[in-house]
N, C-alpha and C. Protein backbone atom coordinates (compact mmCIF):
# COMPACT_ATOMS: atom_id res chain seq x y z
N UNK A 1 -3.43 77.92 42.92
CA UNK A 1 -4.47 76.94 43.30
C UNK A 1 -4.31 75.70 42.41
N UNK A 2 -4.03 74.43 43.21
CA UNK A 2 -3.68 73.32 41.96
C UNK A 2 -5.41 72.86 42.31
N UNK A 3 -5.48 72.03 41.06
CA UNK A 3 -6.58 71.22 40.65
C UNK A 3 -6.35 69.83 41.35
N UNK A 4 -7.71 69.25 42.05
CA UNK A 4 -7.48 68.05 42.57
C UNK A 4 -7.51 67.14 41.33
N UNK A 5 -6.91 66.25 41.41
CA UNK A 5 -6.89 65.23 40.55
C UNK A 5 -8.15 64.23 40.71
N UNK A 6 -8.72 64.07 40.08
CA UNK A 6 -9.95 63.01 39.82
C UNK A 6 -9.28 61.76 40.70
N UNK A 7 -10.90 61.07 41.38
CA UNK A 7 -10.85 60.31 42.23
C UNK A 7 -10.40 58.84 41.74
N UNK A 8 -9.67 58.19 41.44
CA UNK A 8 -10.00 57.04 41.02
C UNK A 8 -10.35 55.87 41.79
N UNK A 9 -11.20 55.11 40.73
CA UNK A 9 -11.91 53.96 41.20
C UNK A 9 -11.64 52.63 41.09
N UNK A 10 -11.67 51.41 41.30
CA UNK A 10 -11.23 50.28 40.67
C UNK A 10 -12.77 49.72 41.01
N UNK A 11 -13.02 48.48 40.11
CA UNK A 11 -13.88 47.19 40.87
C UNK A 11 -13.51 46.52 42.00
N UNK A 12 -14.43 46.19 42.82
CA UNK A 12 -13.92 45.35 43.73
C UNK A 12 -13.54 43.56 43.53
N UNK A 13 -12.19 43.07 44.23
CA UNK A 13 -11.98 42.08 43.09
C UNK A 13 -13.34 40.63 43.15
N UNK A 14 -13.17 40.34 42.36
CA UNK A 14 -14.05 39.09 41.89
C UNK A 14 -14.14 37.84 43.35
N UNK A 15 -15.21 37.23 43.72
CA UNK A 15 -14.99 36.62 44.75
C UNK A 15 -14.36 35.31 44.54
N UNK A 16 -13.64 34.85 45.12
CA UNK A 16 -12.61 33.35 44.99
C UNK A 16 -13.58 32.63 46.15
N UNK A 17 -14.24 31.25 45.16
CA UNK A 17 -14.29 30.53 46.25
C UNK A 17 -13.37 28.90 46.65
N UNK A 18 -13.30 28.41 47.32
CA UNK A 18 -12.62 26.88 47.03
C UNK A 18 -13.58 26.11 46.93
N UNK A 19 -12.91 24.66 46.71
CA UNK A 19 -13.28 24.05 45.65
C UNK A 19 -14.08 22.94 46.60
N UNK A 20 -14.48 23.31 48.00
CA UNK A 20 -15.39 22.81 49.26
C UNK A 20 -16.75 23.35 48.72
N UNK A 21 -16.44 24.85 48.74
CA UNK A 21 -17.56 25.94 48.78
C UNK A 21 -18.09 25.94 47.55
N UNK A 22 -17.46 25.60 46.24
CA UNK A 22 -18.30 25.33 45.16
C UNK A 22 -18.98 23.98 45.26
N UNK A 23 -18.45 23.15 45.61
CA UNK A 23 -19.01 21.74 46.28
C UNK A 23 -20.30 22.32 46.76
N UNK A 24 -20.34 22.83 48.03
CA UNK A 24 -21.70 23.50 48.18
C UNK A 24 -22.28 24.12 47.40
N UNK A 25 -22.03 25.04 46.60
CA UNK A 25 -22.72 26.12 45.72
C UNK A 25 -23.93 24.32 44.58
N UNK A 26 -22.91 23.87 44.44
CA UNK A 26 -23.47 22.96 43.35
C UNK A 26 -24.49 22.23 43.88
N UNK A 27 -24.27 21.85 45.19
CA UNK A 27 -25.88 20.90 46.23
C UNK A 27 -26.26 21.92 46.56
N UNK A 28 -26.08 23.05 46.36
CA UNK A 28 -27.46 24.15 47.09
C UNK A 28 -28.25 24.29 45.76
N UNK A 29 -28.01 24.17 44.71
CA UNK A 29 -28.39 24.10 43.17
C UNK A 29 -29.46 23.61 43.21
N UNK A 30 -29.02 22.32 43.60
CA UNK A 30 -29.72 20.69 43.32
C UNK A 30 -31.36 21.16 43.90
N UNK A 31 -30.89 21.54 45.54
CA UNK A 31 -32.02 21.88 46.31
C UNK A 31 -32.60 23.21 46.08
N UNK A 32 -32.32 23.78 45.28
CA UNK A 32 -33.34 25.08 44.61
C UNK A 32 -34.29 24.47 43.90
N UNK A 33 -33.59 23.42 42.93
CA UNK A 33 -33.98 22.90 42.00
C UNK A 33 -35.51 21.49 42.18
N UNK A 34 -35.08 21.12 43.44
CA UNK A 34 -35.96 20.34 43.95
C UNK A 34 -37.15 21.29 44.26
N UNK A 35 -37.09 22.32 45.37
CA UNK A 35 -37.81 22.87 45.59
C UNK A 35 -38.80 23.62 44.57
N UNK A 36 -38.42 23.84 43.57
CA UNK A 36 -39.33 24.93 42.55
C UNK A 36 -40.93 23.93 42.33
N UNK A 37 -41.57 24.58 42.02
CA UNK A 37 -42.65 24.09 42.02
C UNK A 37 -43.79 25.02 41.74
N UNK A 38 -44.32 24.67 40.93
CA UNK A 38 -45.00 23.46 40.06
C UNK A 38 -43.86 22.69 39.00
N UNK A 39 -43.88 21.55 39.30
CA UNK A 39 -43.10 21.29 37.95
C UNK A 39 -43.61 20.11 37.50
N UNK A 40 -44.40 20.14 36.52
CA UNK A 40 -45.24 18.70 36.38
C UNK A 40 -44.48 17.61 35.55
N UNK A 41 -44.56 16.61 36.80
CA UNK A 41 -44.45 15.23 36.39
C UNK A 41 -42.42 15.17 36.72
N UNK A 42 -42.65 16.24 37.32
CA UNK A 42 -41.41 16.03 37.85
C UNK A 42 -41.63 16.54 39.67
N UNK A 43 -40.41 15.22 40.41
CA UNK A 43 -40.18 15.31 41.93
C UNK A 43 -40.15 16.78 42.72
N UNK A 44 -40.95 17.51 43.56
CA UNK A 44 -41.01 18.48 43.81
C UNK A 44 -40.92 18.23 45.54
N UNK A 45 -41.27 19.30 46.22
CA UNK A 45 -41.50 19.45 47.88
C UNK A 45 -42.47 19.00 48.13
N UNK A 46 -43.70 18.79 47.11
CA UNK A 46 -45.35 18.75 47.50
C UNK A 46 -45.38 17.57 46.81
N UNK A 47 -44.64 17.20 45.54
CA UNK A 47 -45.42 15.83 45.53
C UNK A 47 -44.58 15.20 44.58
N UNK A 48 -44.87 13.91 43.83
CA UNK A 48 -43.62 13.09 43.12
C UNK A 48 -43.47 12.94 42.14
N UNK A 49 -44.34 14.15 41.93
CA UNK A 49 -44.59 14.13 40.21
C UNK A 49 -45.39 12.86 39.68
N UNK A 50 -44.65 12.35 38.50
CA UNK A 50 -44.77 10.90 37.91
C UNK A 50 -44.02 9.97 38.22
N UNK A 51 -43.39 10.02 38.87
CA UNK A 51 -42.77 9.17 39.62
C UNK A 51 -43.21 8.05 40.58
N UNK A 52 -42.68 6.69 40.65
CA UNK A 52 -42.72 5.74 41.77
C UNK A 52 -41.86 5.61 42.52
N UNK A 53 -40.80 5.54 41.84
CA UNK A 53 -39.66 5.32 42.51
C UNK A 53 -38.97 6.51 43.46
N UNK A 54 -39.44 7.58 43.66
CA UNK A 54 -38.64 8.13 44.14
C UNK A 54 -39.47 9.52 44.67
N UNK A 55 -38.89 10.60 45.70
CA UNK A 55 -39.72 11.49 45.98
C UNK A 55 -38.33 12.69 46.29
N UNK A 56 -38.85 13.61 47.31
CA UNK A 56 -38.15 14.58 47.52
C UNK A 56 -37.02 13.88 48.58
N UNK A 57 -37.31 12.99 49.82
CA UNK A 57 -36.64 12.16 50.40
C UNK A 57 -35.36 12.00 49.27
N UNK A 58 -35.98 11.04 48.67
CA UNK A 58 -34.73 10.39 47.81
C UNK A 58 -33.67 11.38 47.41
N UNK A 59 -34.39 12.71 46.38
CA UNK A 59 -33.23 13.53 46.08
C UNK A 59 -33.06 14.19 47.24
N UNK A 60 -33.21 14.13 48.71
CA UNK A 60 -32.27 14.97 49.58
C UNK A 60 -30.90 14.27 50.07
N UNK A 61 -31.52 13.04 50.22
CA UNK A 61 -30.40 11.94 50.14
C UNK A 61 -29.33 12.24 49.43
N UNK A 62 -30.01 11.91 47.55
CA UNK A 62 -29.05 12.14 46.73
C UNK A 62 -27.91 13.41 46.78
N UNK A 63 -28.62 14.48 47.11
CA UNK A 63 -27.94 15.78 46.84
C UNK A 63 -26.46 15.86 48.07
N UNK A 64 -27.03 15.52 49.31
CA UNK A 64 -26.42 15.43 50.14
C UNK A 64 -25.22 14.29 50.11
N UNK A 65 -25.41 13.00 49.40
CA UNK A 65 -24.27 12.44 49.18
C UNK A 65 -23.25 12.58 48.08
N UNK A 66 -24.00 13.73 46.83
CA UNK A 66 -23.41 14.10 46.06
C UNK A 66 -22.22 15.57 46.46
N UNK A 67 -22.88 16.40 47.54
CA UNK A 67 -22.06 17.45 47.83
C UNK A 67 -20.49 17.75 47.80
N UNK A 68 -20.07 16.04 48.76
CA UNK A 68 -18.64 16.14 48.56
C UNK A 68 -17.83 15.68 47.24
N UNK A 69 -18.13 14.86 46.48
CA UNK A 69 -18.23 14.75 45.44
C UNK A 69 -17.98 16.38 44.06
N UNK A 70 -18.87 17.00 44.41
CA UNK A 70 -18.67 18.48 43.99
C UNK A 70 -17.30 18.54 44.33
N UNK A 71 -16.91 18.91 45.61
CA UNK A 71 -16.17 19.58 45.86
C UNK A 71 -15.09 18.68 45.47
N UNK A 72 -14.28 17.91 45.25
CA UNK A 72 -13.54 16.72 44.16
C UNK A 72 -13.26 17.23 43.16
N UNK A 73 -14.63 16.89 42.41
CA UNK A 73 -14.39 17.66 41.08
C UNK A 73 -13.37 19.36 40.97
N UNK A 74 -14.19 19.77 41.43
CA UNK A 74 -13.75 21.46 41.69
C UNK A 74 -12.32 21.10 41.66
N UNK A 75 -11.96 20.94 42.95
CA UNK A 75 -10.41 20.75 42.83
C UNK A 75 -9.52 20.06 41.77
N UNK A 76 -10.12 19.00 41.45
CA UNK A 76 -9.43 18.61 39.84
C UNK A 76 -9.46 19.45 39.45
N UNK A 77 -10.35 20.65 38.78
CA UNK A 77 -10.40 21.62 38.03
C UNK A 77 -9.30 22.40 38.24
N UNK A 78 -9.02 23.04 39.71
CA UNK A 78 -8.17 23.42 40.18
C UNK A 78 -7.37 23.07 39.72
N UNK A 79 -6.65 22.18 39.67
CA UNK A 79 -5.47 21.75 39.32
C UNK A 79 -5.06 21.15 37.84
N UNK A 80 -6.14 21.30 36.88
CA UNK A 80 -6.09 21.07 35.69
C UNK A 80 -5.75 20.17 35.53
N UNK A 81 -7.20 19.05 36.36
CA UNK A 81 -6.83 17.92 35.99
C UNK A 81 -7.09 17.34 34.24
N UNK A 82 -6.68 16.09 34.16
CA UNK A 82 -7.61 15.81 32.28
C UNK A 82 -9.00 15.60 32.96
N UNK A 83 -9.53 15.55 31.30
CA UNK A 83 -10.87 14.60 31.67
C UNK A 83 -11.43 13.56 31.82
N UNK A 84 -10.18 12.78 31.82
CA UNK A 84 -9.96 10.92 32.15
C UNK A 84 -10.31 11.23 33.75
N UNK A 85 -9.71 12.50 34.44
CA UNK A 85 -10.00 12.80 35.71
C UNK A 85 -11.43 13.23 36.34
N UNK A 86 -11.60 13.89 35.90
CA UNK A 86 -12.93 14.09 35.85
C UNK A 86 -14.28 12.93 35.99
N UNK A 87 -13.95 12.05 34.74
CA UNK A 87 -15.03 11.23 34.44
C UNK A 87 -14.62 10.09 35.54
N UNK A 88 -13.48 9.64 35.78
CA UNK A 88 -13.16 9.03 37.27
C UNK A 88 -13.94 9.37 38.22
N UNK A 89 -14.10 10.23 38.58
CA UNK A 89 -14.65 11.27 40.02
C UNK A 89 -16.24 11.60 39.37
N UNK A 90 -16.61 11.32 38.27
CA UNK A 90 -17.76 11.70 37.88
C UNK A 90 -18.81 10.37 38.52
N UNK A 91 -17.99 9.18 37.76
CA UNK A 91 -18.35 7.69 38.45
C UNK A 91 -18.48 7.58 39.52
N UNK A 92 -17.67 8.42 40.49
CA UNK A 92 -17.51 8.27 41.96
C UNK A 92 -18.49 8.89 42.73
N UNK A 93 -18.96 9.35 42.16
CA UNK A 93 -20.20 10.43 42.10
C UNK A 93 -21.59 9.40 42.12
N UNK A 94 -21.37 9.02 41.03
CA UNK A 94 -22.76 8.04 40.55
C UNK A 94 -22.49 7.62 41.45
N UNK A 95 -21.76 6.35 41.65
CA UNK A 95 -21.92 5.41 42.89
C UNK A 95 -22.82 5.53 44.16
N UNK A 96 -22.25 7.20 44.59
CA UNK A 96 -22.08 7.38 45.81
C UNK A 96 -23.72 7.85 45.66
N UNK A 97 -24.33 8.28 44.38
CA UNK A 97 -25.78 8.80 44.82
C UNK A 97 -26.60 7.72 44.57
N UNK A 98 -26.28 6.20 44.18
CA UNK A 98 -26.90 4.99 43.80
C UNK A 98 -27.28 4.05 44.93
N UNK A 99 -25.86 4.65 46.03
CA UNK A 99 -25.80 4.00 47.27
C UNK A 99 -26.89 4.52 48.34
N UNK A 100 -26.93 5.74 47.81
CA UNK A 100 -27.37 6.53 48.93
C UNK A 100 -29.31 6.65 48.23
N UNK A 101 -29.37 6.87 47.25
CA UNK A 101 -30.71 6.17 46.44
C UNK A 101 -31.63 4.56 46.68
N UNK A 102 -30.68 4.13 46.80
CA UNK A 102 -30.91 2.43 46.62
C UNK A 102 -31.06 2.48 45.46
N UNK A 103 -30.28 2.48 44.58
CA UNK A 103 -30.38 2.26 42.79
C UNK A 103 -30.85 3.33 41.93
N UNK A 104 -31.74 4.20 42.53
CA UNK A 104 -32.33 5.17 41.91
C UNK A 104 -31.53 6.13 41.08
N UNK A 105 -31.86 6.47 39.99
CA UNK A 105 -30.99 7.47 39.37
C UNK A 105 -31.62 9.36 39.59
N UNK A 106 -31.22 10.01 40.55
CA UNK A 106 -31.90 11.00 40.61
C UNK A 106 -30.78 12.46 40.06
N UNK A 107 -29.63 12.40 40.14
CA UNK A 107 -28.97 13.60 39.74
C UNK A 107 -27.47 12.89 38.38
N UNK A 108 -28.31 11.65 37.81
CA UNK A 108 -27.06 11.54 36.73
C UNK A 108 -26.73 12.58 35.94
N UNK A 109 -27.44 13.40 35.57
CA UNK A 109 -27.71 14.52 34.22
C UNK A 109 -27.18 15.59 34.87
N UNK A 110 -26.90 15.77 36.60
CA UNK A 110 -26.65 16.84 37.11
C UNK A 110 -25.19 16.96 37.83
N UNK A 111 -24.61 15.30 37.93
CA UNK A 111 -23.28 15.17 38.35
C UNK A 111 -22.37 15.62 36.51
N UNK A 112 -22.86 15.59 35.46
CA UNK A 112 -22.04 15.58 34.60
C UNK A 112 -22.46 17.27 34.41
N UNK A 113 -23.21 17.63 33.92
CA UNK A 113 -23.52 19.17 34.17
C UNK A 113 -22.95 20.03 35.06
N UNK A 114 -23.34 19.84 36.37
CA UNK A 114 -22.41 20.65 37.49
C UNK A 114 -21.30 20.13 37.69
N UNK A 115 -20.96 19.04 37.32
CA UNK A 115 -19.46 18.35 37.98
C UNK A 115 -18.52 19.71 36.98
N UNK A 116 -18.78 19.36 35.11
CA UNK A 116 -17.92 20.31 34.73
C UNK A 116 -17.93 21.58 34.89
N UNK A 117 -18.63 22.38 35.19
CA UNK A 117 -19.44 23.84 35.92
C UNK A 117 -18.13 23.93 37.17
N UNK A 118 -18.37 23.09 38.23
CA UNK A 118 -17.39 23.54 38.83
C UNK A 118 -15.85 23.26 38.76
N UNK A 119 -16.06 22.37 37.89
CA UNK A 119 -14.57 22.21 37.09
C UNK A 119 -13.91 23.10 36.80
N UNK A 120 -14.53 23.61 35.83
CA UNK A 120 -14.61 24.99 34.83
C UNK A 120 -13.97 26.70 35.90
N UNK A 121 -15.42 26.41 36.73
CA UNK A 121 -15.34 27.70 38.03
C UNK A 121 -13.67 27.65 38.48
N UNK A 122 -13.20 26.51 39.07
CA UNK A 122 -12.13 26.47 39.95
C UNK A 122 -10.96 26.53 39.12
N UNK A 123 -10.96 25.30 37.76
CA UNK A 123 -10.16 25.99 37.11
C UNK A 123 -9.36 27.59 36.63
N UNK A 124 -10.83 28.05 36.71
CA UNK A 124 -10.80 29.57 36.05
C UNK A 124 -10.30 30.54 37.18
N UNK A 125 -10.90 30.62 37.88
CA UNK A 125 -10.13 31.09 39.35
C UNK A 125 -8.78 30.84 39.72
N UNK A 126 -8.44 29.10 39.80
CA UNK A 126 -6.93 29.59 39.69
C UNK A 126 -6.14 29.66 38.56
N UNK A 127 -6.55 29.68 37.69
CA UNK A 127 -5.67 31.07 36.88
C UNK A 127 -5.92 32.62 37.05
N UNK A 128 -6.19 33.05 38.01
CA UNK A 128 -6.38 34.38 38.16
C UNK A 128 -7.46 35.11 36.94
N UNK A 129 -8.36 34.45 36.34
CA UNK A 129 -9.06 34.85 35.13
C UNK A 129 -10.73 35.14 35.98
N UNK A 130 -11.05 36.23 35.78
CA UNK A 130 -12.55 36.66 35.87
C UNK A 130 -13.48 35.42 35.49
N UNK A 131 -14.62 35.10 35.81
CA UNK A 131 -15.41 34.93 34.99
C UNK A 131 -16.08 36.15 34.10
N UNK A 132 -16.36 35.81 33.06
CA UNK A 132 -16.89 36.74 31.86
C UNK A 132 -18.48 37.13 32.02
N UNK A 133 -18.97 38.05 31.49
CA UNK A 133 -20.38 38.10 31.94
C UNK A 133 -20.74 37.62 30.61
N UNK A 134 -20.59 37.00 29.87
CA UNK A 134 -20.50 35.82 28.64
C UNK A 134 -21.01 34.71 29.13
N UNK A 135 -20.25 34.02 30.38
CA UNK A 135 -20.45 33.11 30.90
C UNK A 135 -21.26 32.68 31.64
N UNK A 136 -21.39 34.26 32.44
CA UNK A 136 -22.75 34.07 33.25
C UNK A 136 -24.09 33.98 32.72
N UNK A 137 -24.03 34.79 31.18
CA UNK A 137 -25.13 34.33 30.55
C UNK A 137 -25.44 33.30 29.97
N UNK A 138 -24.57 32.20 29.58
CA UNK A 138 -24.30 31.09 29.19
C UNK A 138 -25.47 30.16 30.16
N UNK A 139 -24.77 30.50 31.49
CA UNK A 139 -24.99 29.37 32.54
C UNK A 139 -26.42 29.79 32.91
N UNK A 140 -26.85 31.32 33.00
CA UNK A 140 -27.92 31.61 33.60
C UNK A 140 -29.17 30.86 32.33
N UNK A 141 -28.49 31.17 30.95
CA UNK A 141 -29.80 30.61 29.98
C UNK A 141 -29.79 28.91 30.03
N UNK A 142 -28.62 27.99 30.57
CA UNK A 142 -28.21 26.93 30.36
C UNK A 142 -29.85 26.64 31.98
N UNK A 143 -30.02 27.22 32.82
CA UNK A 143 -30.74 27.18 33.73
C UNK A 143 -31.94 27.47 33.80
N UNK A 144 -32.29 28.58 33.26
CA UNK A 144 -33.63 28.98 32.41
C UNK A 144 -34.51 28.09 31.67
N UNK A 145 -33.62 27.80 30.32
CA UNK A 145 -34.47 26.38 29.53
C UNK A 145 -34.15 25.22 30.34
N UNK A 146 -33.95 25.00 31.53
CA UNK A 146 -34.18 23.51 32.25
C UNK A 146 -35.28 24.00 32.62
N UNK A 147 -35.68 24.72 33.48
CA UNK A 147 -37.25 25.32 34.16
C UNK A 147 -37.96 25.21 32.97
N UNK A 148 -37.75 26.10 31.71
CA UNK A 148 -39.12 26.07 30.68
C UNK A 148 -39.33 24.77 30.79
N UNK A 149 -37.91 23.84 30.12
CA UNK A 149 -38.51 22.25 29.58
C UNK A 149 -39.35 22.11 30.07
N UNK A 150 -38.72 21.76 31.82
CA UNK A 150 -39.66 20.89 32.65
C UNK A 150 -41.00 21.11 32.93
N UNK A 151 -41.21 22.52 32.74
CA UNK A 151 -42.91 22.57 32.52
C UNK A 151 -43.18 22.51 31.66
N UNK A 152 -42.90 22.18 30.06
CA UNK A 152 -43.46 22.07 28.88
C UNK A 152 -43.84 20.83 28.43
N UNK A 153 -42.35 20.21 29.04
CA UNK A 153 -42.57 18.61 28.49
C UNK A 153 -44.10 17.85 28.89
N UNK A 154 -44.31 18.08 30.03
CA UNK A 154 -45.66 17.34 29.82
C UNK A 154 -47.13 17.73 29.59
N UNK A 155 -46.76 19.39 29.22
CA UNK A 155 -47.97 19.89 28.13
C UNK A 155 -47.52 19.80 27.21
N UNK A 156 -46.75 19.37 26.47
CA UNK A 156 -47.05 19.43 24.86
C UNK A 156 -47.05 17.99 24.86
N UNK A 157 -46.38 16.71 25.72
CA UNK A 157 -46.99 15.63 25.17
C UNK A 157 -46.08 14.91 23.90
N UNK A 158 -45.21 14.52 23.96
CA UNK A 158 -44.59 14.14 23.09
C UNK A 158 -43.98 12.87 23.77
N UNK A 159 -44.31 12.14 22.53
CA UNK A 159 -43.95 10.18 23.11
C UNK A 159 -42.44 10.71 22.76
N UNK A 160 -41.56 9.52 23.27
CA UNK A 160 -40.27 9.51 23.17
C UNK A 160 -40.25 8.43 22.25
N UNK A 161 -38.93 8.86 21.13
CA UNK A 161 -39.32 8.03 20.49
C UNK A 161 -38.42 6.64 20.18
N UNK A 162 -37.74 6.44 20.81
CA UNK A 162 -36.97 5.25 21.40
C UNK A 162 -37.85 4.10 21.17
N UNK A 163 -38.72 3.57 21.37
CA UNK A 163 -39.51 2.38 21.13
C UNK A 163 -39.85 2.57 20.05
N UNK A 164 -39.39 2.91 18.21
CA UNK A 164 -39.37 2.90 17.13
C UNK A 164 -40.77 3.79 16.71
N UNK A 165 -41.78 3.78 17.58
CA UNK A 165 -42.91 4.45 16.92
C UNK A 165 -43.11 5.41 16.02
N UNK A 166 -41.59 6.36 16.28
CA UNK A 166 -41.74 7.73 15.34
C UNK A 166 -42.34 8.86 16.64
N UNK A 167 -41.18 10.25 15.89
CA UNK A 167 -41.45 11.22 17.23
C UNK A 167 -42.84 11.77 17.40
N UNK A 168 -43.77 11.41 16.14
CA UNK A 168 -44.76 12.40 16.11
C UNK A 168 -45.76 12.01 16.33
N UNK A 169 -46.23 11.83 17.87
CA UNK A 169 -47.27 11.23 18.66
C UNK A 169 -47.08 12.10 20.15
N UNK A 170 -48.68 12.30 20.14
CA UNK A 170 -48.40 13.55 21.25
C UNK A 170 -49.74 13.21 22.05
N UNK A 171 -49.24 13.39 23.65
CA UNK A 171 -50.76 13.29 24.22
C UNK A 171 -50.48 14.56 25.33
N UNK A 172 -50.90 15.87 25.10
CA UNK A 172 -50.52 16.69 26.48
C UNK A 172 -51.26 15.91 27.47
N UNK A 173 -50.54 16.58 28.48
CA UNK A 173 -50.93 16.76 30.28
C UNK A 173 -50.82 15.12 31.04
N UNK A 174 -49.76 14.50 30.07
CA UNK A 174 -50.02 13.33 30.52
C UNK A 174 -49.12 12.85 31.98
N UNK A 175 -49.40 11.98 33.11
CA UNK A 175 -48.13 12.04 34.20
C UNK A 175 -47.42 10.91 33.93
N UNK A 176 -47.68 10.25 32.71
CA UNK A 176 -46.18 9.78 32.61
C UNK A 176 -45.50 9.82 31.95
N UNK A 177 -44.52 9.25 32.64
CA UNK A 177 -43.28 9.94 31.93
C UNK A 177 -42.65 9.95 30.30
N UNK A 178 -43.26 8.50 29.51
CA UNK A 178 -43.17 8.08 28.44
C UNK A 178 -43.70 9.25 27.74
N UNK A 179 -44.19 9.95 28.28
CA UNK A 179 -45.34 11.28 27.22
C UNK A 179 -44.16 12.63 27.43
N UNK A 180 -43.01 12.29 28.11
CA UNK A 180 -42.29 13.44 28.33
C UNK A 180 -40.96 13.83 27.48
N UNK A 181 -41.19 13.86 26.84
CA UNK A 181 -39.96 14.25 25.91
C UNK A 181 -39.76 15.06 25.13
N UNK A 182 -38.54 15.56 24.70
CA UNK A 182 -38.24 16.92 23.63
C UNK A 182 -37.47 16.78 22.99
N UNK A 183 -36.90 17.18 22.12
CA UNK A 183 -35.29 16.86 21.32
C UNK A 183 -34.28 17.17 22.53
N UNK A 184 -33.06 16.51 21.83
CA UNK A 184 -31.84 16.59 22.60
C UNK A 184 -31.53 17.43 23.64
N UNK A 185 -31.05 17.54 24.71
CA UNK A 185 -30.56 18.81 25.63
C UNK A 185 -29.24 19.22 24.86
N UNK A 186 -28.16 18.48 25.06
CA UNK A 186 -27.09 18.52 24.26
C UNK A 186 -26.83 19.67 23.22
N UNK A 187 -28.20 19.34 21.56
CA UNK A 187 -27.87 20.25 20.80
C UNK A 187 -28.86 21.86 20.91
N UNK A 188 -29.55 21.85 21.70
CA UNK A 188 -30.21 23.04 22.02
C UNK A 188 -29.40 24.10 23.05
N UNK A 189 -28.03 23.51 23.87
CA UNK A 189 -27.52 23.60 24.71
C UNK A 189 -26.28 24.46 24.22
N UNK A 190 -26.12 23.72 22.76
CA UNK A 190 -24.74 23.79 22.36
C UNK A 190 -25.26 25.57 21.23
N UNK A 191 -26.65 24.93 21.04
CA UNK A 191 -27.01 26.48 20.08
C UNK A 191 -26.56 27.70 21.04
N UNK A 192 -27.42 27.23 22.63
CA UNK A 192 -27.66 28.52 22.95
C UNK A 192 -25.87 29.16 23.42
N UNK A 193 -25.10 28.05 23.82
CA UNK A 193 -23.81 29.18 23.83
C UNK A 193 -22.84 29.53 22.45
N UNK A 194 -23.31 29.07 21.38
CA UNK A 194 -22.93 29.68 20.51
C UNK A 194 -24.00 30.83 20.15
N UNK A 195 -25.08 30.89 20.23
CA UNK A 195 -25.83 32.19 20.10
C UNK A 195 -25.00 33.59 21.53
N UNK A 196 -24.86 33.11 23.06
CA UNK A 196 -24.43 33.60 23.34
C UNK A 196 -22.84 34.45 23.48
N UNK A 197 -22.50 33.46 22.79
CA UNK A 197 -21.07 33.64 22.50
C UNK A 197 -20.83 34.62 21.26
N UNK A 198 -22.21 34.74 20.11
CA UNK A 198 -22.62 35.54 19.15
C UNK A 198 -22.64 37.32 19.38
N UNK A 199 -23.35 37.47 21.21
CA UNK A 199 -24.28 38.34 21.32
C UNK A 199 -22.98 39.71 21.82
N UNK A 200 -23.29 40.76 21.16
CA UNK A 200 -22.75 41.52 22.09
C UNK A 200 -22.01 41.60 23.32
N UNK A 201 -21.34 42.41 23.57
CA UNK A 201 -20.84 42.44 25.04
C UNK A 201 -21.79 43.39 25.59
């Protein structure tokens, strides 16, 4: 009587998308992102926050003329482009959501954010490399503290302090926007993937 040999298993492989479909993945973002709500004093489905200039209209516009744009980027990534390339196509980006805005700035902070995101994605893919579940935690906490901010910033009330006053002037619950500020994104950004990059596997 022989012994069956144990079943073996593999993972199923990792999904590949192109660098169209991350294009999409990145404007379906945008419009999660619009949609959430409550988010005070920021552009939502229900209302414009603190805002004049601009509403949910505007960023559907925006998102939608930014989409192909995504998918640009991506493929540079793909192909390992530099980042002289990048920031080319990053511009091309602005333009195209300034045009489609009438001047308005509604996703600058989000063409340089997601532009390298899917840079990064497509790059990584074609080199045949996984993403890491490192990474996913990276990106999932990089997404997380955008939601806290945006509901914090205008309960705690903090002047910006750009007009010399000094940071430490605070008025919560205020709707404008001058009352909305926090320290840097940048270095809170840069903690949290070196904390994640810290943590266990």
């Amino acid at each position: 009587m022989t012994q069956a040999s144990p079943r073996r298993t593999t993972a199923p492989p990792a999904s590949v998308h192109s660098p169209r479909v991350l294009g999409r993945i990145a404007a379906r973002a945008l419009w999660h992102e619009l949609t959430l709500h409550p988010k005070p004093g920021l552009v939502s489905l229900e209302d414009a926050g603190a805002h004049a200039d601009m509403d949910a209209r505007t960023f559907v516009r925006s998102l939608f003329a930014l989409r192909p744009h995504f998918g640009h980027l991506a493929a540079a990534g793909a192909r390992d482009a530099p980042f002289a390339t990048l920031r080319e196509l990053g511009i091309r980006a602005e333009a195209a959501m300034l045009a489609a805005t009438g001047g308005v700035n509604t996703h600058r902070g989000a063409i340089f954010a997601l532009g390298l995101l899917v840079a990064a994605a497509a790059r990584t893919q074609a080199g045949g490399e996984p993403l890491s579940d490192a990474s996913l935690r990276v990106a999932a906490g990089y997404a997380a503290s955008d939601a806290i901010e945006s509901v914090l910033k205008p309960v705690v009330g903090r002047h910006r302090p750009s007009d010399g006053g000094g940071p430490w002037r605070f008025r919560p619950f205020q709707n404008d926007a001058d009352w909305h500020s926090f320290p840097s994104r940048c270095a809170r950004r840069d903690a949290r993937c070196n904390i994640r990059r810290a943590s266990p596997p």
